[in-house]
Structures are given as C-alpha cells and as structure tokens.
N, C-alpha and C. Protein backbone atom coordinates (compact mmCIF):
# COMPACT_ATOMS: atom_id res chain seq x y z
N UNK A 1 0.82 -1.19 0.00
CA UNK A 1 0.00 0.00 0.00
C UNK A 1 0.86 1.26 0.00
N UNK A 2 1.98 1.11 0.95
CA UNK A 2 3.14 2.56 1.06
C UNK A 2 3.24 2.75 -0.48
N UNK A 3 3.92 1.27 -1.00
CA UNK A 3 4.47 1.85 -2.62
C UNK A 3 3.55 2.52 -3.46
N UNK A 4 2.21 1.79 -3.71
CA UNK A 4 1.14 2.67 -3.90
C UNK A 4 0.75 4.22 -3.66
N UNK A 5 0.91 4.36 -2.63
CA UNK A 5 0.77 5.86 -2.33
C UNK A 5 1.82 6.66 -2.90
N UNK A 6 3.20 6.43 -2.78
CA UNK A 6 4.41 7.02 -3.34
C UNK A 6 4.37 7.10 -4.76
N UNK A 7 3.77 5.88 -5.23
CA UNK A 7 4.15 5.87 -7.16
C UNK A 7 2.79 6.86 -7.58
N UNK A 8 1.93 6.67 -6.72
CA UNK A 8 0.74 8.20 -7.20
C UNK A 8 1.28 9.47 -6.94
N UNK A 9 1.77 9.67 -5.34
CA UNK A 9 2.73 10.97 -5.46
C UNK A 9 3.71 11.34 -6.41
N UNK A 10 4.23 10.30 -6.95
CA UNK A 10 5.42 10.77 -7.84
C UNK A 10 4.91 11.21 -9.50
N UNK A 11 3.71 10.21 -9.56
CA UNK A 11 2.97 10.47 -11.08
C UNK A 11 2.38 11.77 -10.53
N UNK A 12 1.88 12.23 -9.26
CA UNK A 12 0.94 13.46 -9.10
C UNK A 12 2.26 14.34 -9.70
N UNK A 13 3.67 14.23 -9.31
CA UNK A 13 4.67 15.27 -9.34
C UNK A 13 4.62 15.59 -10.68
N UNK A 14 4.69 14.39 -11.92
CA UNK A 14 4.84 14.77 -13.19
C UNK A 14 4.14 15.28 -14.16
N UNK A 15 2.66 15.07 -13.01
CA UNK A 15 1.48 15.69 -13.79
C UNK A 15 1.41 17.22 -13.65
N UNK A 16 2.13 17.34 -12.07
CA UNK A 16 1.85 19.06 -11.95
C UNK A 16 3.37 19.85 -12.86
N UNK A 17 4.12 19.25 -12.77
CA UNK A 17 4.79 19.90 -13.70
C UNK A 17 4.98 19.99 -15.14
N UNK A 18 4.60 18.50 -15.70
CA UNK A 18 3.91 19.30 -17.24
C UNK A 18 2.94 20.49 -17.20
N UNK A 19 2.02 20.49 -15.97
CA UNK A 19 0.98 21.50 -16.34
C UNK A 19 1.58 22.80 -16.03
N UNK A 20 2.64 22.98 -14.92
CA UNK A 20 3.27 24.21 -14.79
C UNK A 20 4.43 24.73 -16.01
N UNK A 21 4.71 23.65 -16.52
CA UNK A 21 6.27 23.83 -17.33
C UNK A 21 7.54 24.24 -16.70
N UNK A 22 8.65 23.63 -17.78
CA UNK A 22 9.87 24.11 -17.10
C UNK A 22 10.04 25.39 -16.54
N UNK A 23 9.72 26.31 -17.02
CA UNK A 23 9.86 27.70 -16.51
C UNK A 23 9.26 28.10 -14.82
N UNK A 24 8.11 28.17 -14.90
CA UNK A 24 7.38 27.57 -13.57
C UNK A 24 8.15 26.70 -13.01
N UNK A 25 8.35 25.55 -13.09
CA UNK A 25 8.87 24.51 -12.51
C UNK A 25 10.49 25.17 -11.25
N UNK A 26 11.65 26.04 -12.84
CA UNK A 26 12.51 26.45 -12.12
C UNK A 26 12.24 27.87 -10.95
N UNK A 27 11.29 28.36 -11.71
CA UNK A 27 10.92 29.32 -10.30
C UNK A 27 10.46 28.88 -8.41
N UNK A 28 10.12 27.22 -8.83
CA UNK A 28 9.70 26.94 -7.66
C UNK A 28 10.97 26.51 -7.22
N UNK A 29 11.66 25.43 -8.06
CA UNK A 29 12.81 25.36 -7.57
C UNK A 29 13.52 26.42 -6.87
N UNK A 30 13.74 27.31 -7.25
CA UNK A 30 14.61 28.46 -6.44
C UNK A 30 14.35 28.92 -5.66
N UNK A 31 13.11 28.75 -5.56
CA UNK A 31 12.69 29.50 -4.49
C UNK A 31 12.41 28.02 -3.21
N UNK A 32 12.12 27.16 -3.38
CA UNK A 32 12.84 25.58 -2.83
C UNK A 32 13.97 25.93 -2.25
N UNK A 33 15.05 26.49 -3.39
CA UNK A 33 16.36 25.89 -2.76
C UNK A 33 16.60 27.46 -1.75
N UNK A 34 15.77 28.11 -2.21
CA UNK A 34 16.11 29.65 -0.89
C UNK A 34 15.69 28.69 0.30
N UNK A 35 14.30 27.95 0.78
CA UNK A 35 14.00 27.61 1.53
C UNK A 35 14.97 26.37 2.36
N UNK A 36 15.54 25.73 1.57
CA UNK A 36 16.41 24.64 1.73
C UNK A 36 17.69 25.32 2.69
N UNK A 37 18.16 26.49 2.24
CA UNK A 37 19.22 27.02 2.63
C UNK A 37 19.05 27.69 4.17
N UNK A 38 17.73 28.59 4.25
CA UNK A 38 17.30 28.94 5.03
C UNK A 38 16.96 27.75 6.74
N UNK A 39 16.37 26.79 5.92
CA UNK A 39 16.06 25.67 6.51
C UNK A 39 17.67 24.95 7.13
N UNK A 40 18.86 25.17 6.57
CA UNK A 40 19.80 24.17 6.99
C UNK A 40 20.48 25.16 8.13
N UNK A 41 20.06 26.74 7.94
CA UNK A 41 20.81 27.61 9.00
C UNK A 41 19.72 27.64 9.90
N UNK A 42 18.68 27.20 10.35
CA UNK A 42 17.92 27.60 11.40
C UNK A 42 17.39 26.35 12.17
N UNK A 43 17.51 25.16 11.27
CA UNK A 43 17.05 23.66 12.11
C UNK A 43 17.24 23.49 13.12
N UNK A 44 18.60 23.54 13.52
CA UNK A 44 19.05 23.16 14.88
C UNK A 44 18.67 23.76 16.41
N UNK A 45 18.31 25.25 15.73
CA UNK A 45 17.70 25.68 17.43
C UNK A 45 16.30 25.34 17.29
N UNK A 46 15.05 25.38 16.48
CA UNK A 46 13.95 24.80 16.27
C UNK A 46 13.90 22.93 16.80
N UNK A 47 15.11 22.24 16.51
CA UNK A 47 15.64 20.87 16.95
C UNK A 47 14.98 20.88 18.44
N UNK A 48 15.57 21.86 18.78
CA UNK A 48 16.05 21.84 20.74
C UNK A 48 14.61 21.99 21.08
N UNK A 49 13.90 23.14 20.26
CA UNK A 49 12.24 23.27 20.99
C UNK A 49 11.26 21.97 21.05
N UNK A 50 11.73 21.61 19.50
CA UNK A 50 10.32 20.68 19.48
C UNK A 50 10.69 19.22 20.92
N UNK A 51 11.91 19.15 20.52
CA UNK A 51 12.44 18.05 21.52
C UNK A 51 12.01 18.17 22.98
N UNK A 52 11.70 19.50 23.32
CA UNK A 52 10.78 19.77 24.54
C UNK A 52 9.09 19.42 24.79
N UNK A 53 8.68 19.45 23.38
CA UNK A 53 7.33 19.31 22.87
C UNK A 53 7.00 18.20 22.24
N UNK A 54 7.99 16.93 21.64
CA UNK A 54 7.37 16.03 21.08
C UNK A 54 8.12 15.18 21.86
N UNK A 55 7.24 14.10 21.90
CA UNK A 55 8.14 12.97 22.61
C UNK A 55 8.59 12.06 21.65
N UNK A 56 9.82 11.37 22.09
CA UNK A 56 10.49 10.50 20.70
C UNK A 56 10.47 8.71 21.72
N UNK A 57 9.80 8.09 21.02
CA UNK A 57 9.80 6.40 21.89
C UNK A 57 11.03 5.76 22.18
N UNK A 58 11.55 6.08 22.94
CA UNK A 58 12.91 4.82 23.29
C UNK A 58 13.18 4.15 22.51
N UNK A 59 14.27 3.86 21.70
CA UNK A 59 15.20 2.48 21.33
C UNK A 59 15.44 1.19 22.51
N UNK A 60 14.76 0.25 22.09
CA UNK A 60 14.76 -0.83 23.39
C UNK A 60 16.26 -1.59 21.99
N UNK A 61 17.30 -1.77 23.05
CA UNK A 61 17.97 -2.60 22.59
C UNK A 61 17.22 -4.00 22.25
N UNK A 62 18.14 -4.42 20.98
CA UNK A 62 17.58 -5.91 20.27
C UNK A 62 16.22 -5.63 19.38
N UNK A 63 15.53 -4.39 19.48
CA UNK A 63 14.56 -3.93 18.72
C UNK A 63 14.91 -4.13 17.23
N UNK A 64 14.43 -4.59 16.66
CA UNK A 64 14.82 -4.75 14.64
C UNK A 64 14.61 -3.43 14.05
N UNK A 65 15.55 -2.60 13.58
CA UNK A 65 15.07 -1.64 12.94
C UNK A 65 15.82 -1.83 11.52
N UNK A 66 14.91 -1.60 10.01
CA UNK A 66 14.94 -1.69 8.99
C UNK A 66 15.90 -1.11 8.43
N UNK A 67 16.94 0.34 8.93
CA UNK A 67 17.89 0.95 8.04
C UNK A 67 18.78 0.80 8.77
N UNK A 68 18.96 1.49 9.98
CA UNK A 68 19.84 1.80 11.22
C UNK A 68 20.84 0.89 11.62
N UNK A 69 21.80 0.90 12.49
CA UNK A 69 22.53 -0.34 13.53
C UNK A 69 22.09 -0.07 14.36
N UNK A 70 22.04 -0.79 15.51
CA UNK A 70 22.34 -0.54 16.81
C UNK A 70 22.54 0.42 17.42
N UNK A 71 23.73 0.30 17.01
CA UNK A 71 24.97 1.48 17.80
C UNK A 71 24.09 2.98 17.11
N UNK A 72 23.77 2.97 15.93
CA UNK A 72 23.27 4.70 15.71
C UNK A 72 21.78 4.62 15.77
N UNK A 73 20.89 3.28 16.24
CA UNK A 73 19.65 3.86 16.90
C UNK A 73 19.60 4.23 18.34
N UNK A 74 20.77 3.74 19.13
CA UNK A 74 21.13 4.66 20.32
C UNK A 74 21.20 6.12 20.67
N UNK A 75 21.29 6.77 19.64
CA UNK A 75 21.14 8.51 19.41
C UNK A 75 20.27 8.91 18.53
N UNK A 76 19.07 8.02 17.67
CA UNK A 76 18.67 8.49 16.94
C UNK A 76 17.82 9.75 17.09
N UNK A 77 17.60 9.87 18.65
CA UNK A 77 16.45 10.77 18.98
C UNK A 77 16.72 12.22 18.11
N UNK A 78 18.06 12.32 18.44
CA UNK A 78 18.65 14.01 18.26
C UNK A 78 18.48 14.20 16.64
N UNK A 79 18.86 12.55 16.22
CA UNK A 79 18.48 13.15 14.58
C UNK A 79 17.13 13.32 14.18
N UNK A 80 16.43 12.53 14.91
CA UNK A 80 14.75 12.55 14.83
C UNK A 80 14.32 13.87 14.54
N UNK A 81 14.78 14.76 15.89
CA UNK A 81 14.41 15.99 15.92
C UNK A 81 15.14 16.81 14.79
N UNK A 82 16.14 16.86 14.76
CA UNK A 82 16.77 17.91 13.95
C UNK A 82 16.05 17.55 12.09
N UNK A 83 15.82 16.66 11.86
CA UNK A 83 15.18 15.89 10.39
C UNK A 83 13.36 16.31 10.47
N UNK A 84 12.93 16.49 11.40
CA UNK A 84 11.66 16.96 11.61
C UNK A 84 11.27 18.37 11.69
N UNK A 85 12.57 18.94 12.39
CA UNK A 85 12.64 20.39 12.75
C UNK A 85 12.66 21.10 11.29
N UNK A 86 13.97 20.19 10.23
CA UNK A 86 14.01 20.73 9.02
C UNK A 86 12.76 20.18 7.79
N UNK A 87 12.07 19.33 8.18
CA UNK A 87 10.99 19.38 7.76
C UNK A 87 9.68 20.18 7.66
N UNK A 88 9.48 20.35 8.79
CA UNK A 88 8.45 21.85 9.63
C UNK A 88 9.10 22.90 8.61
N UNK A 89 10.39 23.27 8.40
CA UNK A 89 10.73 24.60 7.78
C UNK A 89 10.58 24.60 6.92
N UNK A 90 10.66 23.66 5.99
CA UNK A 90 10.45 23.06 4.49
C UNK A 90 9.46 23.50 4.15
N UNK A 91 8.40 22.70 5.01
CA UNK A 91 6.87 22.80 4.51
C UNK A 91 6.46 23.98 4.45
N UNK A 92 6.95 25.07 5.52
CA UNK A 92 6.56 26.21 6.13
C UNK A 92 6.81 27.00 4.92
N UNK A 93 8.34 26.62 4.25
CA UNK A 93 8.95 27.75 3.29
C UNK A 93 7.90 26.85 1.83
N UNK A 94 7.76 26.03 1.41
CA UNK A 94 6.68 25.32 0.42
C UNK A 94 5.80 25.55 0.25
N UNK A 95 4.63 26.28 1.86
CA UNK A 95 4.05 27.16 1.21
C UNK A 95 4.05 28.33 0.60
N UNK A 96 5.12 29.45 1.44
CA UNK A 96 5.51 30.55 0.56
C UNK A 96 5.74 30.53 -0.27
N UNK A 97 6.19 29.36 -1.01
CA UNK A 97 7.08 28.84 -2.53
C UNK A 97 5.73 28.92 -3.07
N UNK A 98 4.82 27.78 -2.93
CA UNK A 98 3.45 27.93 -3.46
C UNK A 98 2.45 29.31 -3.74
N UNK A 99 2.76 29.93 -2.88
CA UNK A 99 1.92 31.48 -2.90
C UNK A 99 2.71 31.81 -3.66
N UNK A 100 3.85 32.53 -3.95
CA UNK A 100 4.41 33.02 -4.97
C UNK A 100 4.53 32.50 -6.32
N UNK A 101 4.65 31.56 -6.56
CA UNK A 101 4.63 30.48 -7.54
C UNK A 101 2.87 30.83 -8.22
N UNK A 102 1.92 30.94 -7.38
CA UNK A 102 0.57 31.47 -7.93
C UNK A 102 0.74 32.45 -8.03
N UNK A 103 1.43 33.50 -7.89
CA UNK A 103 0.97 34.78 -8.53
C UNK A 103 2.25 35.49 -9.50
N UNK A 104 3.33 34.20 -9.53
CA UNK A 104 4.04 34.50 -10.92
C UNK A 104 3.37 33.13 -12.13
N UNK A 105 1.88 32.68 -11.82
CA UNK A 105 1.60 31.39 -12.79
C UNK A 105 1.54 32.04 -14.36
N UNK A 106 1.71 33.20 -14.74
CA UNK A 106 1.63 33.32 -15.94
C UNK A 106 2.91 33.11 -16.60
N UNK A 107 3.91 32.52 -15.72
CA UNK A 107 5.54 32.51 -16.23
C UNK A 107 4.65 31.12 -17.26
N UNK A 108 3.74 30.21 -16.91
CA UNK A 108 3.85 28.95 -17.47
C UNK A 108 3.20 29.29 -19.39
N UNK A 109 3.04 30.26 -19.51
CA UNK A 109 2.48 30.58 -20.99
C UNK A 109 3.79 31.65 -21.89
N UNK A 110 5.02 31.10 -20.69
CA UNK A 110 6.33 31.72 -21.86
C UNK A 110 6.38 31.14 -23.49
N UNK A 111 6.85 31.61 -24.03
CA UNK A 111 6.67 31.27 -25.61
C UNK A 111 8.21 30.30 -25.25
N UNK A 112 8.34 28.49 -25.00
CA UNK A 112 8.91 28.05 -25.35
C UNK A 112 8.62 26.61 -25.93
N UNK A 113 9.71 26.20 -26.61
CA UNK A 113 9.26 25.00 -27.51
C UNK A 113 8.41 24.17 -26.31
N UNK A 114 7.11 23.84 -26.55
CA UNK A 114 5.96 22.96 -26.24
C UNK A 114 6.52 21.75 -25.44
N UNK A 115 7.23 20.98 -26.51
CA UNK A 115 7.61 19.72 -25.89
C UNK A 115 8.90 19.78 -24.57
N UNK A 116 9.78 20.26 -24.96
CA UNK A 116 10.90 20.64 -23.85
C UNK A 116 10.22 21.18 -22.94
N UNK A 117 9.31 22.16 -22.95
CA UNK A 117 8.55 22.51 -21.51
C UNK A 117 7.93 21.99 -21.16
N UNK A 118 6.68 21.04 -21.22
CA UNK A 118 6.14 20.05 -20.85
C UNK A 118 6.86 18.76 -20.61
N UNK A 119 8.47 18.18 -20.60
CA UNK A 119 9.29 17.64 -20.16
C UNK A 119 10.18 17.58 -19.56
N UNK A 120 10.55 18.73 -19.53
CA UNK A 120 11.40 19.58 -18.33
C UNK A 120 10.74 19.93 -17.36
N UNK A 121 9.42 20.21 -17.13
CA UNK A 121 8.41 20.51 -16.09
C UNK A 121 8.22 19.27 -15.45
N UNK A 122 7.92 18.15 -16.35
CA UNK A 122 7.48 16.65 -15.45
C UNK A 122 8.62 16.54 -14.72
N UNK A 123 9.96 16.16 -15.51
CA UNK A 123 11.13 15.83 -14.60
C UNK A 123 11.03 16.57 -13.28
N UNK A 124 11.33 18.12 -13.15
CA UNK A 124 11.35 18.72 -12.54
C UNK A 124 10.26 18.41 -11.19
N UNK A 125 9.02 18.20 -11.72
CA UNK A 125 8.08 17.97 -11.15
C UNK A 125 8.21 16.41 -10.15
N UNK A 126 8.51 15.38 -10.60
CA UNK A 126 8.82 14.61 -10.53
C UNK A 126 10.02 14.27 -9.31
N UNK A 127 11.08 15.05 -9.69
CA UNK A 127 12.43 14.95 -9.06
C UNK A 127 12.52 15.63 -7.38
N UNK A 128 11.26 16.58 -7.57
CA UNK A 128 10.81 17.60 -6.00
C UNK A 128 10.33 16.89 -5.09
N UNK A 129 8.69 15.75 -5.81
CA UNK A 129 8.36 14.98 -5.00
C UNK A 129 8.62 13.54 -4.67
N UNK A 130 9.83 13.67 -5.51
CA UNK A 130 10.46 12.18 -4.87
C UNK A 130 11.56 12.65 -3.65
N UNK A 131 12.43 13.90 -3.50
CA UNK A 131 12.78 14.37 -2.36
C UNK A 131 12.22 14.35 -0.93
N UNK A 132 11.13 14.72 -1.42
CA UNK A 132 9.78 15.18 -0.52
C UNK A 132 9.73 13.87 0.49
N UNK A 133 9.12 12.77 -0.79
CA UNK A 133 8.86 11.17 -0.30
C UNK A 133 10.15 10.97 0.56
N UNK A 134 11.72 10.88 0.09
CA UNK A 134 12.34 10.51 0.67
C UNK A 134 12.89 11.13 2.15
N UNK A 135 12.54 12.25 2.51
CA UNK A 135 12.82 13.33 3.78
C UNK A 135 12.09 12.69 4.38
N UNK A 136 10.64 12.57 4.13
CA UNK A 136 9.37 11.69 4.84
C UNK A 136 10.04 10.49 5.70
N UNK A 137 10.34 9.30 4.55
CA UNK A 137 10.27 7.79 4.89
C UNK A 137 11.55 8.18 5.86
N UNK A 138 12.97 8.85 5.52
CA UNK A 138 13.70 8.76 6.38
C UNK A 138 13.23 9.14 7.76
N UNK A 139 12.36 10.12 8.06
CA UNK A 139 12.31 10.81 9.17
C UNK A 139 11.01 9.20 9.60
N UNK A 140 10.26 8.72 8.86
CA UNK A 140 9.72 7.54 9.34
C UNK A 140 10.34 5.97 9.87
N UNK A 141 11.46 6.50 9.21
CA UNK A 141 12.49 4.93 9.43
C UNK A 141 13.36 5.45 10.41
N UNK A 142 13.35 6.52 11.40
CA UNK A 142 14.45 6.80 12.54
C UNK A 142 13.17 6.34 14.22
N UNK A 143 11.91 6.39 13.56
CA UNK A 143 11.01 5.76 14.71
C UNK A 143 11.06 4.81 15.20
N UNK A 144 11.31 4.34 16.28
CA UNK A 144 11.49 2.94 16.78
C UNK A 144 10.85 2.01 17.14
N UNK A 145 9.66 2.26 16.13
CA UNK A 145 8.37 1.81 16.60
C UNK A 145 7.94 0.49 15.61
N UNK A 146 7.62 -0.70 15.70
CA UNK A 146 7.64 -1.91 15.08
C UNK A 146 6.66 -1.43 13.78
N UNK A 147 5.34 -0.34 13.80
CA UNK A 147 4.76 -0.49 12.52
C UNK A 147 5.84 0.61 11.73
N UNK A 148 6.50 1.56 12.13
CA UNK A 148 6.62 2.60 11.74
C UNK A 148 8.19 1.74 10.82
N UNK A 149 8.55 0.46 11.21
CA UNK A 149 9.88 -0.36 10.46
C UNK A 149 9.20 -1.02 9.46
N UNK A 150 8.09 -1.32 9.73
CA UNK A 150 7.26 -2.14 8.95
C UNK A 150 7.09 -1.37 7.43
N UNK A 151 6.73 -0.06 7.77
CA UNK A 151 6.71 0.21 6.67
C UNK A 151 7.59 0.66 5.79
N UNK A 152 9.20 0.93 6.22
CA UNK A 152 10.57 0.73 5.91
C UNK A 152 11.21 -0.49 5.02
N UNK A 153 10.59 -1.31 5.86
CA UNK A 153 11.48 -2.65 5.71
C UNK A 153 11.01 -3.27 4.01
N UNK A 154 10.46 -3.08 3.85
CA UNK A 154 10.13 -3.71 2.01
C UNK A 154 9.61 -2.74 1.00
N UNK A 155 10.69 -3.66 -0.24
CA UNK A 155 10.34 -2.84 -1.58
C UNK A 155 10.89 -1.45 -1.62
N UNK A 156 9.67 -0.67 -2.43
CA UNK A 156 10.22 0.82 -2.50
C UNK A 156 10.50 1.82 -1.70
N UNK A 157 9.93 1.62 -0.30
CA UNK A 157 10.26 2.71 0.28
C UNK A 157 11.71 2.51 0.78
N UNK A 158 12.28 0.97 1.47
CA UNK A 158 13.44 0.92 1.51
C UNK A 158 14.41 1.36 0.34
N UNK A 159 14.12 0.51 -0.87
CA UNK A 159 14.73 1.38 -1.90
C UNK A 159 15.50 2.53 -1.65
N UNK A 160 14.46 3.60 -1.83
CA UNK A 160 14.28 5.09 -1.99
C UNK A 160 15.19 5.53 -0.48
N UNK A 161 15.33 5.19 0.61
CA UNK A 161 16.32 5.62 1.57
C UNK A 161 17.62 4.99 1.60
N UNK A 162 17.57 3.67 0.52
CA UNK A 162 19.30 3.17 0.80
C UNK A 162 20.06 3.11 -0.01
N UNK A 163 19.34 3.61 -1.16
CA UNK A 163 19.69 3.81 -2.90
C UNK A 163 19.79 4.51 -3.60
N UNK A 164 19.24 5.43 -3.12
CA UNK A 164 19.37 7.43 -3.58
C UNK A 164 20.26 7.89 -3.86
N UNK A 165 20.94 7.43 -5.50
CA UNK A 165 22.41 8.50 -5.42
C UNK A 165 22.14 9.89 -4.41
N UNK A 166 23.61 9.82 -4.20
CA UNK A 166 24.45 11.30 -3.45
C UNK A 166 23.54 11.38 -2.18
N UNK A 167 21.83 11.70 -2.52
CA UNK A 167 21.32 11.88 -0.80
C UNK A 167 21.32 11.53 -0.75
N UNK A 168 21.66 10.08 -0.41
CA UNK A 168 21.93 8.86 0.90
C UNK A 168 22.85 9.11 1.62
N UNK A 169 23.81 9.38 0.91
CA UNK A 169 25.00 9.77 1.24
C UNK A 169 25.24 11.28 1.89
N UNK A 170 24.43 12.10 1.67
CA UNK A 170 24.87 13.73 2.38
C UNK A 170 23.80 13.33 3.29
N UNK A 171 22.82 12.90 3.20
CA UNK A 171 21.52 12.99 4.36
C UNK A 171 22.22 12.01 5.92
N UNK A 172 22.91 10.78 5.88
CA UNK A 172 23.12 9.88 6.68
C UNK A 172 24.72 10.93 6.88
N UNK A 173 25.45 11.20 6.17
CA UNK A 173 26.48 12.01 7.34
C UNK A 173 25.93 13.30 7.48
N UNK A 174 24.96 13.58 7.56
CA UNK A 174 24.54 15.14 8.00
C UNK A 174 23.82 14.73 9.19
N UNK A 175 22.48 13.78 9.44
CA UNK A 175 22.01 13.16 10.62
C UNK A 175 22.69 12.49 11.28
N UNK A 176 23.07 11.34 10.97
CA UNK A 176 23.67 10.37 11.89
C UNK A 176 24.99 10.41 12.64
N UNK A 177 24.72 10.27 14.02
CA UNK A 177 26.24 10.49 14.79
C UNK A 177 27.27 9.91 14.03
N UNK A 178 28.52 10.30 14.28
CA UNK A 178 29.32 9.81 13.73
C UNK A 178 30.59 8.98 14.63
C-alpha cells in the first residue's frame, strides 16, 4: 500500500509539472532551494524546541530496525528531531514557494518550444516529489516503533532511503552520529 501511495505521489509530481512547465517549474525550484538554505541555518535551534514538545519512543535494545545499527539507533532521537525540525521549515517555506509560484503562474504561458517545456516541467516535477517522499520515509524509518519499520522494511520505500544517489550519502552524514 506505502508503494502505492508514493508511485501516485510521484505520477501526481509529473502531472503538476507538465501542467506548470519548465519555466514555472525552475521558479519553484529556487525559491525551494532559498528555503532549503534557510532551513539548513535555522534547524538546529527549532531541533532543541520541538524536543521539549514532542516525545520520541525509546530504542529498546535488540529492537529490529529496517535501516539503522544498533549502535546509531542509540542517538537516533537528536536526529529525529533535527530531520523533523528541518521538515516543519520546508513545509513552512513550500508554502511561501506555493503562494508566490501562484501569482508569478503566468511565467507557465512563456513562448517556449511545447515539448521541452512540458518535459522539463514533469522531470522537474517529478524529481521535487520524490525528495519530498524521501525526507518523509527517512524521518519515518528513525522511529522505533515496530509499525513505523514495517513500513521501511520492504520494496520501495526501503529502496528510496538506501539507494538514492548522493542523498543517501549527504543525508546519513549530516544526521547520523558519527
């Protein structure tokens, strides 16, 4: 059912960006990656609040967890928070991205070749909400909670967190103790 939901999110991604086009498409991007940037300088003190406000379930040693070892579900809490904290900002800055993005929507009727913009838009479209998916499942696969592995542990969503050129790789040494 997870994979299900993800392979509709990802077709929803390619549908909204043919309909926006490349042009559209890169305006959200940038304004994404303002938020992204914004988001990587401010996570960490937002980290400390919510960690006062949300509770994170214990790691019971010998617990099976689907991505993790041991040894780094022993600290996962701190990444919990800090991966959630930069999530909250994400979303927060995604909508501003979205409001602006509607009231520059006439960028999507630029005079460019038809087909390249309606394919450069899907990709684009496409490539945002598979990020999206993968920030998600990771911040779902640091829970230590038997359904919350469950839905980790097979097929695509594992995939998508242990196979991800490059973010696999910047996301797990940016969270995980070292």
């Amino acid at each position: 059912m997870v994979t299900l939901i993800i392979l509709f999110y990802l077709l929803v991604g390619v549908y909204t960006g043919m309909r926006r086009g490349l042009t559209l498409e890169l305006v959200y991007i940038a304004g994404y990656f303002i938020t992204f940037l914004i988001a990587m300088f401010t996570y960490e003190g937002f980290a400390k609040f919510l960690s006062v406000y949300i509770p994170y379930p214990s790691y019971i040693p010998g617990n099976h967890l689907a991505i993790f070892t041991e040894a780094q579900a022993m600290s996962l809490d701190q990444s919990f928070y800090k991966l959630v904290a930069f999530l909250v900002i994400m979303i927060l800055g995604w909508l501003v991205v979205r409001f602006l993005g509607y009231v520059a929507s006439e960028l999507t009727f630029l005079p460019l070749l038809k087909q390249f913009n309606t394919i450069g838009g899907a990709a684009l479209g496409f490539f945002m909400n598979y990020l999206f998916i993968y920030f998600v499942l990771y911040a779902v696969a640091m829970i230590p909670l038997a359904p919350a592995q469950k839905i980790i542990e097979g097929g695509l969503p594992n995939f998508i967190i242990t196979k991800t050129p490059i973010v696999t790789q910047i996301v797990s040494s940016w969270l995980l103790p070292k």
